[in-house]
Protein backbone atom coordinates (compact mmCIF):
# COMPACT_ATOMS: atom_id res chain seq x y z
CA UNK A 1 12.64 3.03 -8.57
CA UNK A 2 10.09 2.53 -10.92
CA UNK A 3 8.05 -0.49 -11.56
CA UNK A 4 9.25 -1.22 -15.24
CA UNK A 5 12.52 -0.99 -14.52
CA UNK A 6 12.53 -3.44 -11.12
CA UNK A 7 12.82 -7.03 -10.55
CA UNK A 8 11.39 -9.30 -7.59
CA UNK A 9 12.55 -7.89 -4.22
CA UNK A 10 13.70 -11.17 -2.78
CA UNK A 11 16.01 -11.46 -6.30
CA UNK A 12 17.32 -8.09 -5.67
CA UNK A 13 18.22 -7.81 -2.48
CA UNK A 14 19.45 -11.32 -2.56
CA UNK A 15 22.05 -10.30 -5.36
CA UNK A 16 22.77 -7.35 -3.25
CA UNK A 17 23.79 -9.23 -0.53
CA UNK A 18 25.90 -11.55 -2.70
CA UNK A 19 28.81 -8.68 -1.94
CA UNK A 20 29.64 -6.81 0.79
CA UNK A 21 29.90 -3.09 -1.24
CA UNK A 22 26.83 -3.48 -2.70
CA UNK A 23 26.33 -1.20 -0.78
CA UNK A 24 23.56 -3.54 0.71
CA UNK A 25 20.62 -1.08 0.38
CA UNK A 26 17.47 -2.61 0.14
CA UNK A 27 15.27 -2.21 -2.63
CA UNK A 28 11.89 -2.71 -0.80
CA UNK A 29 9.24 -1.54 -2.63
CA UNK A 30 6.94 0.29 -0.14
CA UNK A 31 4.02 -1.91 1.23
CA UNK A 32 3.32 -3.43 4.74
CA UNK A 33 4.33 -6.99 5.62
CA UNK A 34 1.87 -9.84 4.50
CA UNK A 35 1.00 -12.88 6.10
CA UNK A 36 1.45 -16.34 4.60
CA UNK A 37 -2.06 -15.97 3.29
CA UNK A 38 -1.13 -14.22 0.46
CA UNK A 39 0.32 -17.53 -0.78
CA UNK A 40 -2.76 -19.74 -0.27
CA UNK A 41 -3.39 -19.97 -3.92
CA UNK A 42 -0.21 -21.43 -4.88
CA UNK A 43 0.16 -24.49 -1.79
CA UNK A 44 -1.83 -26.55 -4.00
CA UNK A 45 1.21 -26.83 -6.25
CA UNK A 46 3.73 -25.96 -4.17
CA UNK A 47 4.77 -28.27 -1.34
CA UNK A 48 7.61 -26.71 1.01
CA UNK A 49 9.83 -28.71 3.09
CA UNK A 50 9.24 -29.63 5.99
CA UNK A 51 10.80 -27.20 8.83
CA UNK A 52 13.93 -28.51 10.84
CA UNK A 53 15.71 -26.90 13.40
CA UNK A 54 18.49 -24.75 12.12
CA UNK A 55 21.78 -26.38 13.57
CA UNK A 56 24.16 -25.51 10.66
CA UNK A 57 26.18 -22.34 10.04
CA UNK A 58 25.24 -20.32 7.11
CA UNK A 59 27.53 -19.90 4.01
CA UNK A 60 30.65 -17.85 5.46
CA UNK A 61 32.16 -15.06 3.84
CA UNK A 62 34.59 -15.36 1.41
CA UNK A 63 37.34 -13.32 1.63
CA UNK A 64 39.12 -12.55 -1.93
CA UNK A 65 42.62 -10.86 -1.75
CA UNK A 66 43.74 -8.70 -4.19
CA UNK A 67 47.12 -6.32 -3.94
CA UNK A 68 48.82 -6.75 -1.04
CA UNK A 69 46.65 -7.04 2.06
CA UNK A 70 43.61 -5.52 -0.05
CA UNK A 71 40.97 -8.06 -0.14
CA UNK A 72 37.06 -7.70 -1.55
CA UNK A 73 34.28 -9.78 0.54
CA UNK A 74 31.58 -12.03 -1.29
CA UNK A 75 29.12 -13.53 0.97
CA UNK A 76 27.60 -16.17 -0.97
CA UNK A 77 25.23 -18.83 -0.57
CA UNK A 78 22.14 -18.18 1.78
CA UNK A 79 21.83 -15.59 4.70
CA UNK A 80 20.61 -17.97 7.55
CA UNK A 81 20.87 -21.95 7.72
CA UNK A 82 17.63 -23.26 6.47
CA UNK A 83 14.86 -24.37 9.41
CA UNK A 84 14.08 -22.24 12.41
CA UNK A 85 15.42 -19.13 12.40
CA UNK A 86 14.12 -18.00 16.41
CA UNK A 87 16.41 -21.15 17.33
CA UNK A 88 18.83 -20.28 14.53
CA UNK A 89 19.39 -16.60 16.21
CA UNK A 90 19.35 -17.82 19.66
CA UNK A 91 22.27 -19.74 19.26
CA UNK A 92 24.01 -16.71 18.48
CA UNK A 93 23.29 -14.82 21.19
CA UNK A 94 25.95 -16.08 23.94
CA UNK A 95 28.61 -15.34 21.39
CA UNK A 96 27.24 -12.18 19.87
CA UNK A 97 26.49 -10.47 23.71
CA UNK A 98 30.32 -11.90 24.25
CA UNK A 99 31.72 -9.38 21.87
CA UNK A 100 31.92 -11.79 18.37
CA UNK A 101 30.80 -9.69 15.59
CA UNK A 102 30.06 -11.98 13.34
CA UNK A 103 27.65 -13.62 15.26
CA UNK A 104 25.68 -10.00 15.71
CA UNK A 105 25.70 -9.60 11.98
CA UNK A 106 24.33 -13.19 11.80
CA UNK A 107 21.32 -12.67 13.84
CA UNK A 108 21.05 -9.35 11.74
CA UNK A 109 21.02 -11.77 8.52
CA UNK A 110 18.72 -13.88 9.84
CA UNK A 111 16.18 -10.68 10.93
CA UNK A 112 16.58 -9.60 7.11
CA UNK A 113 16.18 -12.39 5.42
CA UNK A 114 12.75 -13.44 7.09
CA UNK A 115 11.33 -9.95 6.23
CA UNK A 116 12.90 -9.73 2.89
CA UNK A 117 10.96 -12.84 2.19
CA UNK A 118 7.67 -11.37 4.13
CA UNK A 119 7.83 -8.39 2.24
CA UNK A 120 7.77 -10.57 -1.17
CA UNK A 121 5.41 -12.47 -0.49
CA UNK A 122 2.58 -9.72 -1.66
CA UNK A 123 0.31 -10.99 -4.27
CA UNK A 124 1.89 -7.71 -6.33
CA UNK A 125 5.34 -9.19 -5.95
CA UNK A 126 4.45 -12.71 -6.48
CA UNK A 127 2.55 -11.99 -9.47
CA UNK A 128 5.40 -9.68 -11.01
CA UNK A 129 7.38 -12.36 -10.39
CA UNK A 130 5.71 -15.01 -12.28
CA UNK A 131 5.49 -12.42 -15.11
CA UNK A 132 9.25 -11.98 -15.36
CA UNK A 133 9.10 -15.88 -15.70
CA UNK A 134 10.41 -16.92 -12.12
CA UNK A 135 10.00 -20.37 -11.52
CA UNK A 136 8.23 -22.40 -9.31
CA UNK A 137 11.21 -22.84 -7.17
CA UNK A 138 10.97 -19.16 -6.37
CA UNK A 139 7.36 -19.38 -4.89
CA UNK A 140 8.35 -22.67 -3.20
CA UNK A 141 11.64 -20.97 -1.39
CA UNK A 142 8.93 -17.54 -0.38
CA UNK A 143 6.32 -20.03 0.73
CA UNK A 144 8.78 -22.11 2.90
CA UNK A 145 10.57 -18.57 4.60
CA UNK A 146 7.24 -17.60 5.59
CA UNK A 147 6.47 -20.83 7.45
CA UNK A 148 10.05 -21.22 9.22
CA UNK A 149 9.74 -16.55 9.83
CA UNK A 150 6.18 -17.46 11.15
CA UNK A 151 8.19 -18.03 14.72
CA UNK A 152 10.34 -14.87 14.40
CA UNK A 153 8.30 -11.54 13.71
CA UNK A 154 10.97 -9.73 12.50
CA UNK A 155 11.17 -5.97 12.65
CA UNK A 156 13.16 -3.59 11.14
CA UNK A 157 14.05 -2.20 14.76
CA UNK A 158 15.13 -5.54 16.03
CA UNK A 159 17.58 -5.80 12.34
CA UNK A 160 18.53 -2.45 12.98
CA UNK A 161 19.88 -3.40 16.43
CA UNK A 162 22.09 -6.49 16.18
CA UNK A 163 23.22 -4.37 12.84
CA UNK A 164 24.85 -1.36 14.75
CA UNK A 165 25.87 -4.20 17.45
CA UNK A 166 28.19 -5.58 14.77
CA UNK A 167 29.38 -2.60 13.35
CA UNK A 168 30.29 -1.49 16.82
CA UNK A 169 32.07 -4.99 17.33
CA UNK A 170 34.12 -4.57 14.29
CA UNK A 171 32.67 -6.49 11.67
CA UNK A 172 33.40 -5.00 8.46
CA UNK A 173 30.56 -6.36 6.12
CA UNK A 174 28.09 -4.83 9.01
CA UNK A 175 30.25 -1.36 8.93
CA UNK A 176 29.89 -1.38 5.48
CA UNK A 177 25.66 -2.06 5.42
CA UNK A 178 25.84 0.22 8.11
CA UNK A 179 27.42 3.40 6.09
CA UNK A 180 25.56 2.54 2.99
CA UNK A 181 22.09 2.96 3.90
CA UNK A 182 21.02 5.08 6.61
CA UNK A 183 17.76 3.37 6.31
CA UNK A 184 18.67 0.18 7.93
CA UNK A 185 19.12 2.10 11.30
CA UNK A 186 16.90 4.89 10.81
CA UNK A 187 14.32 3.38 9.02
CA UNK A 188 12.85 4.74 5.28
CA UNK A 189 13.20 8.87 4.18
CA UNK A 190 15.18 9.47 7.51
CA UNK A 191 15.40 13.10 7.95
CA UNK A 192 18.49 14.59 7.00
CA UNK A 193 18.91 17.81 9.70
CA UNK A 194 17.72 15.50 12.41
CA UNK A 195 20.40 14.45 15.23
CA UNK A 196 20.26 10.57 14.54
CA UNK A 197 21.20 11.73 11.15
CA UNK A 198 24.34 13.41 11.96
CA UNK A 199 25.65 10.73 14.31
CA UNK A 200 24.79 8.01 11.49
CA UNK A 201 27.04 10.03 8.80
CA UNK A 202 29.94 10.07 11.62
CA UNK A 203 29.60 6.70 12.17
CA UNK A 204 29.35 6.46 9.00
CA UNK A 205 32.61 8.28 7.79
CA UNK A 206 34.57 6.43 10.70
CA UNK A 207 33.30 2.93 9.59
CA UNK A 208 34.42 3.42 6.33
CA UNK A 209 37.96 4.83 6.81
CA UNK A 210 38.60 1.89 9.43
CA UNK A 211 37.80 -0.42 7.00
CA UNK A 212 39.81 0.82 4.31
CA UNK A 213 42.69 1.12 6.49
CA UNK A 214 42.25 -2.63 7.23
CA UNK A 215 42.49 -3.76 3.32
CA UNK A 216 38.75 -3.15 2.31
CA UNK A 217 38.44 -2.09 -1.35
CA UNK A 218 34.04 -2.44 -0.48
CA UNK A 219 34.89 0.40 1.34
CA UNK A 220 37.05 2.63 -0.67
CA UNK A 221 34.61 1.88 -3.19
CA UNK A 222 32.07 3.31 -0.88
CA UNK A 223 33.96 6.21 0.35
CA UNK A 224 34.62 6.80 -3.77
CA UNK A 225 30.84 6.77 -4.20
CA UNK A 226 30.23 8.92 -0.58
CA UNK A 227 32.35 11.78 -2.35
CA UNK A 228 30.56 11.68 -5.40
CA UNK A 229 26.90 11.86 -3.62
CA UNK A 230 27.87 14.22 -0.66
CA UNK A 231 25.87 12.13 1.50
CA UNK A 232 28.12 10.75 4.09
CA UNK A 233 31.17 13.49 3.82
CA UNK A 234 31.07 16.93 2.18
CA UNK A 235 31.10 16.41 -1.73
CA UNK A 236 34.24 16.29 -3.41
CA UNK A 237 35.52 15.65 -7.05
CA UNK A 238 38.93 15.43 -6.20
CA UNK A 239 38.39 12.94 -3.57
CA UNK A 240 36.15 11.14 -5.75
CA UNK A 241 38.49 11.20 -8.69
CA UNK A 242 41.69 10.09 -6.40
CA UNK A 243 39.43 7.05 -5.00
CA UNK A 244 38.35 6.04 -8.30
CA UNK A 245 42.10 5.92 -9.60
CA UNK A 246 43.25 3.70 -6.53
CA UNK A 247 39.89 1.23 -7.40
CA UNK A 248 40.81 1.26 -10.65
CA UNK A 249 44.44 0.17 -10.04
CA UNK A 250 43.28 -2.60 -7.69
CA UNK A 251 41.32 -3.79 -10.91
CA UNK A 252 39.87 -2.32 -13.51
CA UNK A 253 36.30 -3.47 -13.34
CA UNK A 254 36.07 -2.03 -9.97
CA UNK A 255 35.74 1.87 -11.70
CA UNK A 256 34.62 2.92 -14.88
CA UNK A 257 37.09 4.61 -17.43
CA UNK A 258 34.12 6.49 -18.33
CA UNK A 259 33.46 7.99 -15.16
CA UNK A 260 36.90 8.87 -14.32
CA UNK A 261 37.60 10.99 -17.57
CA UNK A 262 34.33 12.51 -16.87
CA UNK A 263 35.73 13.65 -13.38
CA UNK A 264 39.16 14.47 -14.68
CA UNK A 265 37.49 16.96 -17.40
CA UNK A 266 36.04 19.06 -14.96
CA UNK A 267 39.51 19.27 -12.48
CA UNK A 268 42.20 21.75 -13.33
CA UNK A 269 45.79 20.54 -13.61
CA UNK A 270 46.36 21.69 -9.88
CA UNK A 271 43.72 19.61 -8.64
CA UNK A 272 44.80 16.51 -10.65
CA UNK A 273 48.19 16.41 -9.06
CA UNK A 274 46.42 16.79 -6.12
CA UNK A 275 44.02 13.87 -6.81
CA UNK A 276 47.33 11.60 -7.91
CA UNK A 277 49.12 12.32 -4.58
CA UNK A 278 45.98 11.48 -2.78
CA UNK A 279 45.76 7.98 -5.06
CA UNK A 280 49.06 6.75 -4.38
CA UNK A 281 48.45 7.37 -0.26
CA UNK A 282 45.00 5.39 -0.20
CA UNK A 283 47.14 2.63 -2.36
CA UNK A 284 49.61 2.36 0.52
CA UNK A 285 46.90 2.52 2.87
CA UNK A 286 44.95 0.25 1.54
CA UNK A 287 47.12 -2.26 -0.02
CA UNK A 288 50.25 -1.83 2.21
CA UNK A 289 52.25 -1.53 -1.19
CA UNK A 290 54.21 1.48 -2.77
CA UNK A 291 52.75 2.42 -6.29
CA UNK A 292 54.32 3.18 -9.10
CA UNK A 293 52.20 5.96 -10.09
């Protein structure tokens, strides 16, 4: 991604997370983690709040239904409840080792956001930031993560963990992060051949297909997208083409007319039909109502 083109990572990735499709990659810009030094230059301006323990639960998912039992999840508000985030996490644990998924993809929230907010705290970020025009409030929320993260040392392999925890528990917004970037579990430029790889892109493929089958349209929109790159399951256009149709019908800003005649031009009549057929089954699937199509 190049520079010109990018915005702050902690803006990014927090609009990223906004949604569960979103396919939650993370658009870290390569550097190592910084320490809270790299903001010494702004405390004289900026006074944080003062650190309390965290005690409250962060903002829950909403769940928005759309045909049927279809339903899209938007996670808004912030990933972790503002304060400690070492006491924050280990108040999840008896419930997360217990088998509740959301509280695994909690404590893999709370791992992310503290190194989300480590990672932008570079003088490069920081001063990219202030040339975009972000406003003092921005350095003041970076400055106050690093204090309250300064108890956590988060890794990537200690995200990656309670990530593929909650996946395996069944949550559907960690399936989902899980199948759309390899790089939360195998870290960056994973190698494609290796074994972990392989397993990942099952896991993958069976993530997304449970999900779907449970109402998900943030995973049949990934699924759309996996048969389009080739990345997760073998490339194919009339896959692709028959997933875009069903997003479409669940709304039309979920697929772009564009796209889909694109596809279409490059299918044969044969393979349409086939595409259609394929449509009104994920509809059924996925919405537990019989199309009209």
């Amino acid at each position: 991604m190049s520079r010109a083109k990018m915005t702050p990572v902690i803006l990014v990735a927090l609009g990223l997370l906004a949604s569960a499709t979103v396919a939650l990659t993370w658009l870290f810009c390569a550097g190592t983690l910084t320490a809270p030094e790299a903001l010494k230059s702004t405390k004289a301006n900026i006074q944080p709040p003062s650190i309390e323990p965290a005690n409250a639960s962060p903002t829950p998912i909403n769940i928005r239904r759309e045909i049927g039992k279809s339903f899209t999840l938007i996670r808004s508000g912030t990933l972790r409840p503002p304060g400690d985030p070492r006491a924050w996490i280990e108040s999840r644990y008896s419930a997360a080792n217990s088998g509740n998924p959301e509280a695994s993809y909690e404590i893999y929230l709370a791992y992310k956001d503290c190194e989300m907010y480590l990672k932008a705290s570079s003088p490069e970020e920081l001063a990219f930031a202030r040339l975009i025009g972000a406003s003092q409030d921005y350095e003041a929320t970076v400055l106050r993560k690093l204090e309250e993260c300064e108890t956590l040392q988060p890794t990537a392999e200690k995200a990656a963990k309670w990530l593929v925890m909650a996946a395996n528990q069944g949550s559907i917004e960690a399936q989902i992060a899980y199948a759309t970037s390899p790089e939360s579990t195998l870290g960056p430029r994973p190698d494609h051949e290796s074994h972990e790889f392989q397993e990942w892109k099952r896991n993958a493929s069976s993530y997304l297909y449970e999900s779907m089958q449970k109402g998900s349209v943030d995973a049949l929109s990934a699924l759309a997208n996996a048969y389009g790159t080739g990345l997760i399951v073998p490339r194919s256009v009339v896959k692709e083409y028959a997933l875009q149709m069903t997003l479409e019908r669940i709304n039309p800003a979920y697929s772009s007319r564009k796209h889909l005649e694109e596809l279409r031009s490059i299918l044969t009549p044969a393979q349409i039909e086939e595409a259609r057929k394929t449509s009104k089954s994920t509809y059924l699937t996925l919405t537990g109502n019989s199309p009209d199509l």
